[in-house]
C-alpha atoms as a PDB file:
ATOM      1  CA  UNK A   1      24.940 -66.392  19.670  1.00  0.00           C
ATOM      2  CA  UNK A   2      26.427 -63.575  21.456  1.00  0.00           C
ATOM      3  CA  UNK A   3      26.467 -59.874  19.334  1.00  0.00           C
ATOM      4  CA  UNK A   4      26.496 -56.534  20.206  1.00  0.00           C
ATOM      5  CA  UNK A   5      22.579 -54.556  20.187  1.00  0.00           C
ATOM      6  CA  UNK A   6      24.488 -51.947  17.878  1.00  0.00           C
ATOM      7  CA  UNK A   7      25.284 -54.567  15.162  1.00  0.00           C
ATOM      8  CA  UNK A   8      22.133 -56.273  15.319  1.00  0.00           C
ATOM      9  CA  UNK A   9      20.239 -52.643  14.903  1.00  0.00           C
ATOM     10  CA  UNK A  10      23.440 -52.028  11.954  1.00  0.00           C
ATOM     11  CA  UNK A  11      22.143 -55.633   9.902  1.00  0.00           C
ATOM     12  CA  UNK A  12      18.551 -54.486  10.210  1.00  0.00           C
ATOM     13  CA  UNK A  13      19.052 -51.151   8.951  1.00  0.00           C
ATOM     14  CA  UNK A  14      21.875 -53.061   6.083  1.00  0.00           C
ATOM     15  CA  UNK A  15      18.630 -54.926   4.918  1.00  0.00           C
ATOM     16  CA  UNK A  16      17.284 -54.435   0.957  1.00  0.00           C
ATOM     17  CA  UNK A  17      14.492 -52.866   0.230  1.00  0.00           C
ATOM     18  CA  UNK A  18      11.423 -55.083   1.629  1.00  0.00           C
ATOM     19  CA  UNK A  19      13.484 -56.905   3.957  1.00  0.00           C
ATOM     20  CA  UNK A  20      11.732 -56.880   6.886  1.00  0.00           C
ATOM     21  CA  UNK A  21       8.520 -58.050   4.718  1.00  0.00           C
ATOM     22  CA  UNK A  22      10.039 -60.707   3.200  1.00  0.00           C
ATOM     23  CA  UNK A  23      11.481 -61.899   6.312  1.00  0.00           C
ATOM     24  CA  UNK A  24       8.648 -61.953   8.143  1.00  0.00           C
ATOM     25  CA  UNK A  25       6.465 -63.997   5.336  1.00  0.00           C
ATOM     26  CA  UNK A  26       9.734 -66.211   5.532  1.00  0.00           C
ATOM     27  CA  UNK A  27       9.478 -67.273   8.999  1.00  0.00           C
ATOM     28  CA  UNK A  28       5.867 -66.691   9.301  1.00  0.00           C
ATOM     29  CA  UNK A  29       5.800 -64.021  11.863  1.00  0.00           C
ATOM     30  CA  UNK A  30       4.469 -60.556  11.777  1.00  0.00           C
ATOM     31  CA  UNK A  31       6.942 -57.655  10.312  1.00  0.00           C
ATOM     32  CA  UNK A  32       6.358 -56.166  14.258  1.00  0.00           C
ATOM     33  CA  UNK A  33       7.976 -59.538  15.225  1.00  0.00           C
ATOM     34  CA  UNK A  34      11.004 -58.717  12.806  1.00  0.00           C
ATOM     35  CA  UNK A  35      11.545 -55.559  13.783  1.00  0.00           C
ATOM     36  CA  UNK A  36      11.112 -56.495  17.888  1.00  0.00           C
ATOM     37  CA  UNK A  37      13.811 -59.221  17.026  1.00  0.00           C
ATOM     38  CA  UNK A  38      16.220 -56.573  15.652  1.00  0.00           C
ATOM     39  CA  UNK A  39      15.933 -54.364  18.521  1.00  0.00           C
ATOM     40  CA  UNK A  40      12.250 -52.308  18.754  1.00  0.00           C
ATOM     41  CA  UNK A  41      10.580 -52.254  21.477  1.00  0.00           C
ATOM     42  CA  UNK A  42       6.929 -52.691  20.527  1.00  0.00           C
ATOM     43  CA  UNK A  43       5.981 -55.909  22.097  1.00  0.00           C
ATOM     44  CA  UNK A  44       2.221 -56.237  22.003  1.00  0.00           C
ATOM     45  CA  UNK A  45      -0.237 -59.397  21.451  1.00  0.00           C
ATOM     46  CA  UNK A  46       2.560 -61.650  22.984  1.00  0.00           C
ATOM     47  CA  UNK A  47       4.951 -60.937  20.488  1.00  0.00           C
ATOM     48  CA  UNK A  48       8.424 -61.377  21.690  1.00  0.00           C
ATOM     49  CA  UNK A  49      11.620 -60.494  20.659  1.00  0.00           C
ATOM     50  CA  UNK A  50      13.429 -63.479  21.109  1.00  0.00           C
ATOM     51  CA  UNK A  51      16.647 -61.771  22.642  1.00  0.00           C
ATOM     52  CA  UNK A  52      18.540 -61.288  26.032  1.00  0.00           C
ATOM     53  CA  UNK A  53      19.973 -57.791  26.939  1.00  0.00           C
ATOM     54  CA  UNK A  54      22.956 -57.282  28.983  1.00  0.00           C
ATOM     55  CA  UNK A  55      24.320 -53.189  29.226  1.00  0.00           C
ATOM     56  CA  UNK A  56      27.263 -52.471  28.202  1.00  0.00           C
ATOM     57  CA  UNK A  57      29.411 -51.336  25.108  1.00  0.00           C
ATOM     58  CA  UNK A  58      27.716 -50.820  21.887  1.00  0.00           C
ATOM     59  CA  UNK A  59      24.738 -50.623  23.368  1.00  0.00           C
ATOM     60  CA  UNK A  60      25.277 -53.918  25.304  1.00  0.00           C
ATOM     61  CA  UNK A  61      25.520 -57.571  24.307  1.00  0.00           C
ATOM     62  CA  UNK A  62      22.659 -59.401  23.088  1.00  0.00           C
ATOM     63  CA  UNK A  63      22.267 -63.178  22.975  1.00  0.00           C
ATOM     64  CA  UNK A  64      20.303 -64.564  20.441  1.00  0.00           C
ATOM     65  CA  UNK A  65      18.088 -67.648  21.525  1.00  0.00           C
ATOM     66  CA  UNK A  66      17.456 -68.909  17.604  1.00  0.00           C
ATOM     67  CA  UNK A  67      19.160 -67.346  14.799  1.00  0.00           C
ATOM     68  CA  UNK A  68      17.939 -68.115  11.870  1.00  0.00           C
ATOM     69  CA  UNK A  69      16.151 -64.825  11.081  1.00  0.00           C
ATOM     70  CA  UNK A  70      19.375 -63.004  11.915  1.00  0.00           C
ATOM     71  CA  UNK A  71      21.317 -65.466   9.503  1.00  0.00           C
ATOM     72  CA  UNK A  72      18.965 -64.989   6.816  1.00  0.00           C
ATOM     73  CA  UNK A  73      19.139 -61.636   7.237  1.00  0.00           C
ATOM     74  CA  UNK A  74      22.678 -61.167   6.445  1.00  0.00           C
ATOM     75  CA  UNK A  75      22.098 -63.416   3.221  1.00  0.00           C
ATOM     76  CA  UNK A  76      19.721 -60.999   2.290  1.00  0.00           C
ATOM     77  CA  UNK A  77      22.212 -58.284   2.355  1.00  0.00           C
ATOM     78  CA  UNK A  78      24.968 -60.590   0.904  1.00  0.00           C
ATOM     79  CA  UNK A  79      22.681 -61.228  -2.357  1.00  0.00           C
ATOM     80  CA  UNK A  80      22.265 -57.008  -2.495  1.00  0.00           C
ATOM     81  CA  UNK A  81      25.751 -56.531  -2.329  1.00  0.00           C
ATOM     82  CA  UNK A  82      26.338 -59.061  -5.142  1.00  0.00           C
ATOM     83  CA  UNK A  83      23.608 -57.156  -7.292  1.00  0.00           C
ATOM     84  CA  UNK A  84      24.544 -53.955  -7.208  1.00  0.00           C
ATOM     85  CA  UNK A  85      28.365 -54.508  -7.870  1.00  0.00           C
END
């Protein structure tokens, strides 16, 4: 899956609350992990982001080897949107 770096930084910062918590005890990876995966750039102890660059606009295009976390993640924000209308 093919998105832009500034969307995937706009759904992390879109998340609830504890979103980055709870999606990191989802897929059983660190909340480091979740926030490399979104963008950061604090790889340490092998953790990887799981994510190809490319520059350009929006801050370039990103592919997205698996995404499942970034799926989930906009589910998360779907069932926030649904509870506070």
């Amino acid at each position: 899956m093919n998105v832009t770096f500034e969307e995937l930084r706009r759904v992390k910062h879109a998340l609830p609350p504890g979103g980055v918590t709870r999606l990191a005890r989802e897929f059983h990876h660190s909340e480091e992990a979740i926030r490399n995966y979104f963008g950061a750039g604090h790889y340490k102890n092998g953790e990887i982001s799981e994510f190809h660059l490319e520059s350009g606009y929006g801050g370039g295009v990103v592919h997205l080897e698996n995404t499942a976390i970034f799926d989930r993640a906009l589910q998360l924000i779907e069932e926030r949107k649904e509870t506070v209308s």
